[in-house]
N, C-alpha and C. Protein backbone atom coordinates (compact mmCIF):
# COMPACT_ATOMS: atom_id res chain seq x y z
N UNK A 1 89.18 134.46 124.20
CA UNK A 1 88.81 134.80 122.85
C UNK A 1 89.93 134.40 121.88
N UNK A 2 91.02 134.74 122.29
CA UNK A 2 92.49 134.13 121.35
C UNK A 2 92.28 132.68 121.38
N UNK A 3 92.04 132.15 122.20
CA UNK A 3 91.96 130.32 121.98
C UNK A 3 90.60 129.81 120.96
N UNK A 4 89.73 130.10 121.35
CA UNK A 4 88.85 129.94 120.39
C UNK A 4 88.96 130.43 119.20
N UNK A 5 89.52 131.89 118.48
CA UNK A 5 90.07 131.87 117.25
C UNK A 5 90.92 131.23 116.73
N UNK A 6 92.36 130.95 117.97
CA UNK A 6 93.49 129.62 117.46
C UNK A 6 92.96 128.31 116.89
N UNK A 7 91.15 127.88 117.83
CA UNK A 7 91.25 126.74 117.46
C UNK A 7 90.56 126.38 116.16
N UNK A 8 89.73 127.23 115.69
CA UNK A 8 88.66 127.89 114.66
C UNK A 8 89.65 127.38 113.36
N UNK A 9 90.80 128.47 113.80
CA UNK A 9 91.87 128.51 113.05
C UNK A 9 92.76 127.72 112.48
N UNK A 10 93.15 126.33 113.23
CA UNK A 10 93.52 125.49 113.28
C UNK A 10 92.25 124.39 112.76
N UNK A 11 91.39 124.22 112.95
CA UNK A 11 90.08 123.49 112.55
C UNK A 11 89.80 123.51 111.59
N UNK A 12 90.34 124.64 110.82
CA UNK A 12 89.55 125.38 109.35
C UNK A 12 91.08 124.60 108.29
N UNK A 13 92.16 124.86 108.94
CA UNK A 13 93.39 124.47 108.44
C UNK A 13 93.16 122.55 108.02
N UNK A 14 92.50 122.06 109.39
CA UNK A 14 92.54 120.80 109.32
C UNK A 14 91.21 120.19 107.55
N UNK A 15 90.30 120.59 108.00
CA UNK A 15 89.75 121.03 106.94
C UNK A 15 90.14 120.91 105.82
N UNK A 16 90.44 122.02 105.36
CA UNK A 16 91.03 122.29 103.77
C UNK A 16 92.74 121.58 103.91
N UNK A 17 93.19 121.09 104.41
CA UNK A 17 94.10 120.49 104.12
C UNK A 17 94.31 118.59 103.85
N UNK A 18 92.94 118.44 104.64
CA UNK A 18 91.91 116.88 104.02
C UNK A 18 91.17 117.33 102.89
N UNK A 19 90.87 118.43 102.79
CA UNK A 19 90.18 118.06 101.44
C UNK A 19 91.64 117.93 100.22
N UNK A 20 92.12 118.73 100.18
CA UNK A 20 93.25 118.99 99.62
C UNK A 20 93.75 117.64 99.28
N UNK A 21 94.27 117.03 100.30
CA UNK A 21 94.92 115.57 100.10
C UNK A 21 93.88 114.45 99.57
N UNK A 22 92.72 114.54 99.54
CA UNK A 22 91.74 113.89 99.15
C UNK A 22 91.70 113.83 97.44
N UNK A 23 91.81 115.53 97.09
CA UNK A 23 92.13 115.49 95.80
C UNK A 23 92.94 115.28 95.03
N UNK A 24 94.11 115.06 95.65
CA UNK A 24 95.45 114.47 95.39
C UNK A 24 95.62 112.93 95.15
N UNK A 25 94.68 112.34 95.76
CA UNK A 25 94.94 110.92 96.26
C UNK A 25 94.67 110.32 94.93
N UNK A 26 95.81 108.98 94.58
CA UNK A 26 95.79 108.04 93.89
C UNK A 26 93.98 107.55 93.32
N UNK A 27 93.86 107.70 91.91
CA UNK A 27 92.50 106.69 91.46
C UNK A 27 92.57 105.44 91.94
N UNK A 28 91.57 104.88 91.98
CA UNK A 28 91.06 103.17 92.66
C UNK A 28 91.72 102.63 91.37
N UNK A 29 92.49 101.36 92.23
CA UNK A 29 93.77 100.46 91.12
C UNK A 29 92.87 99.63 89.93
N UNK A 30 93.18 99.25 88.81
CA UNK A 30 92.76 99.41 88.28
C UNK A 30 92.65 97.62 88.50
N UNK A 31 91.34 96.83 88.45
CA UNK A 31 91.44 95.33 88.29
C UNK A 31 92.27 94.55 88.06
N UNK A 32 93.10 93.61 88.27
CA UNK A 32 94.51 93.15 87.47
C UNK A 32 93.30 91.43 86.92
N UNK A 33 93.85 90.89 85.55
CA UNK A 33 93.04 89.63 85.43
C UNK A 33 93.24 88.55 86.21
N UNK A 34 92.44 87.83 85.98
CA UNK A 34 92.89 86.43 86.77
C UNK A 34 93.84 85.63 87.01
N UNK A 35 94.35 85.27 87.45
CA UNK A 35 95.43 84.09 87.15
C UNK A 35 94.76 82.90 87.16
N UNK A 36 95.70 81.76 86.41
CA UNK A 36 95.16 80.56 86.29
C UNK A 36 94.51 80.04 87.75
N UNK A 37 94.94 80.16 88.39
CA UNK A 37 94.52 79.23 89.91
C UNK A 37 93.15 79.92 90.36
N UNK A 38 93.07 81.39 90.11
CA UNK A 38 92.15 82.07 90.81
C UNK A 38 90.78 82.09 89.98
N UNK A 39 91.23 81.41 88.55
CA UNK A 39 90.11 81.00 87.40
C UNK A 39 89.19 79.66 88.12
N UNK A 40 90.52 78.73 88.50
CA UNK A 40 90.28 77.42 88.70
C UNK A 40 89.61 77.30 90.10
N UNK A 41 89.77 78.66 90.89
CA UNK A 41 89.33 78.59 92.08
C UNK A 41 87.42 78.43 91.94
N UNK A 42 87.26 79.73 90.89
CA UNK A 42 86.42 80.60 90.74
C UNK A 42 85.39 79.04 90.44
N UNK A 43 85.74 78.25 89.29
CA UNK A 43 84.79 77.62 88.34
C UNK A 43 84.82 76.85 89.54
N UNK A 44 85.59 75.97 90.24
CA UNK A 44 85.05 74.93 91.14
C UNK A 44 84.25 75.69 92.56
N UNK A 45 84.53 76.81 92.79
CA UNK A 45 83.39 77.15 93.87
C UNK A 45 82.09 77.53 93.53
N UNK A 46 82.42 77.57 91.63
CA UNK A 46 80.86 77.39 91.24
C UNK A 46 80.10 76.28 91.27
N UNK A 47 80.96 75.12 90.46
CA UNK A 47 80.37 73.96 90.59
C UNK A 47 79.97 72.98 92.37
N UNK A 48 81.01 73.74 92.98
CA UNK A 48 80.43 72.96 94.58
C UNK A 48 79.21 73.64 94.84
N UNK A 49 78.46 75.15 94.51
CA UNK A 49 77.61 75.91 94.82
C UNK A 49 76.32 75.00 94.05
N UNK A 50 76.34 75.00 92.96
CA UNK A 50 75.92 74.39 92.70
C UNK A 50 74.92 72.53 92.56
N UNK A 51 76.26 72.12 93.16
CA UNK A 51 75.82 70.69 93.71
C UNK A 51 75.32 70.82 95.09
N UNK A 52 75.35 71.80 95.59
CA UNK A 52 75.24 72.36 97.09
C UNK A 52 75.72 71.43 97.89
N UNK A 53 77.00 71.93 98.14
CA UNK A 53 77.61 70.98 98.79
C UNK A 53 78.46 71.76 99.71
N UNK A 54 77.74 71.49 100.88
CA UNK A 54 78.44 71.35 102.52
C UNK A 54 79.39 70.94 103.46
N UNK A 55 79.92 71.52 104.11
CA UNK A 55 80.73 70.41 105.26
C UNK A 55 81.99 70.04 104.23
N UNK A 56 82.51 69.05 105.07
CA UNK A 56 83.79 68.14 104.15
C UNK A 56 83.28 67.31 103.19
N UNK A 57 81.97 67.36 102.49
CA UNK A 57 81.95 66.91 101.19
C UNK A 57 82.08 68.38 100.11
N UNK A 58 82.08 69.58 100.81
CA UNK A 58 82.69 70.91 99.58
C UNK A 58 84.19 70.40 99.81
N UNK A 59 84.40 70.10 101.05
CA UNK A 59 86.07 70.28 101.45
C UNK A 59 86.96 69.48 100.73
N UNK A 60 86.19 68.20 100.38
CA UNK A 60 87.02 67.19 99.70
C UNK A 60 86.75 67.88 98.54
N UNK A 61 85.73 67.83 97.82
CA UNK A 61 85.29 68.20 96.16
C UNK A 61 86.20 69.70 96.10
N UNK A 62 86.17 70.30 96.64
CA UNK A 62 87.00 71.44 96.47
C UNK A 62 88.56 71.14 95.98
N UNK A 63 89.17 70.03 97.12
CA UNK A 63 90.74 69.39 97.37
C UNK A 63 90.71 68.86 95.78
N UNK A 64 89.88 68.28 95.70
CA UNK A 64 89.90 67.32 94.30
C UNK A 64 90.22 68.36 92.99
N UNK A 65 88.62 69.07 92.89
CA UNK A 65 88.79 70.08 92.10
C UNK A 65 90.18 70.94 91.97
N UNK A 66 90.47 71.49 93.04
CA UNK A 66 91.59 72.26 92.66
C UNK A 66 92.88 71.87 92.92
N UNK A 67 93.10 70.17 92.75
CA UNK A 67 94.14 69.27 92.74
C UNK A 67 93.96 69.05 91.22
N UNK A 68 92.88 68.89 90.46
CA UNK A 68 93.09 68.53 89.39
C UNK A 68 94.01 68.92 88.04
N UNK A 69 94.43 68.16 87.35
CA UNK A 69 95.05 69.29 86.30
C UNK A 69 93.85 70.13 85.53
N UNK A 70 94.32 71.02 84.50
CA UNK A 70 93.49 71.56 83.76
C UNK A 70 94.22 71.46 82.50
């Protein structure tokens, strides 16, 4: 009977001491903006989506694209 209240006891502790830290916990980070490259990433994996393009013809058009200047 003492072990089963210890563990009750201990169970109930585990419990409210996750919730506890749950409410404590850091808000979700907040978006950071783009950087240039991850802009340049963005628009040319639109435009390969677009041309629908597969295989090592995305692979090259991709190399190209995001070799290019801007």
């Amino acid at each position: 009977m003492k072990q089963l209240i210890s563990v009750i006891v201990m169970g109930a502790s585990l419990v409210c001491g996750s919730a506890y830290a749950a409410k404590d916990a850091d808000p979700a980070p907040v978006a950071k903006t783009k950087t240039k490259q991850q802009g340049k990433m963005a628009t040319c994996n639109k435009d390969a989506k677009e041309k629908a393009l597969k295989g090592s013809e995305r692979r090259s058009f991709m190399s190209s694209c995001l070799s290019a200047k801007a």
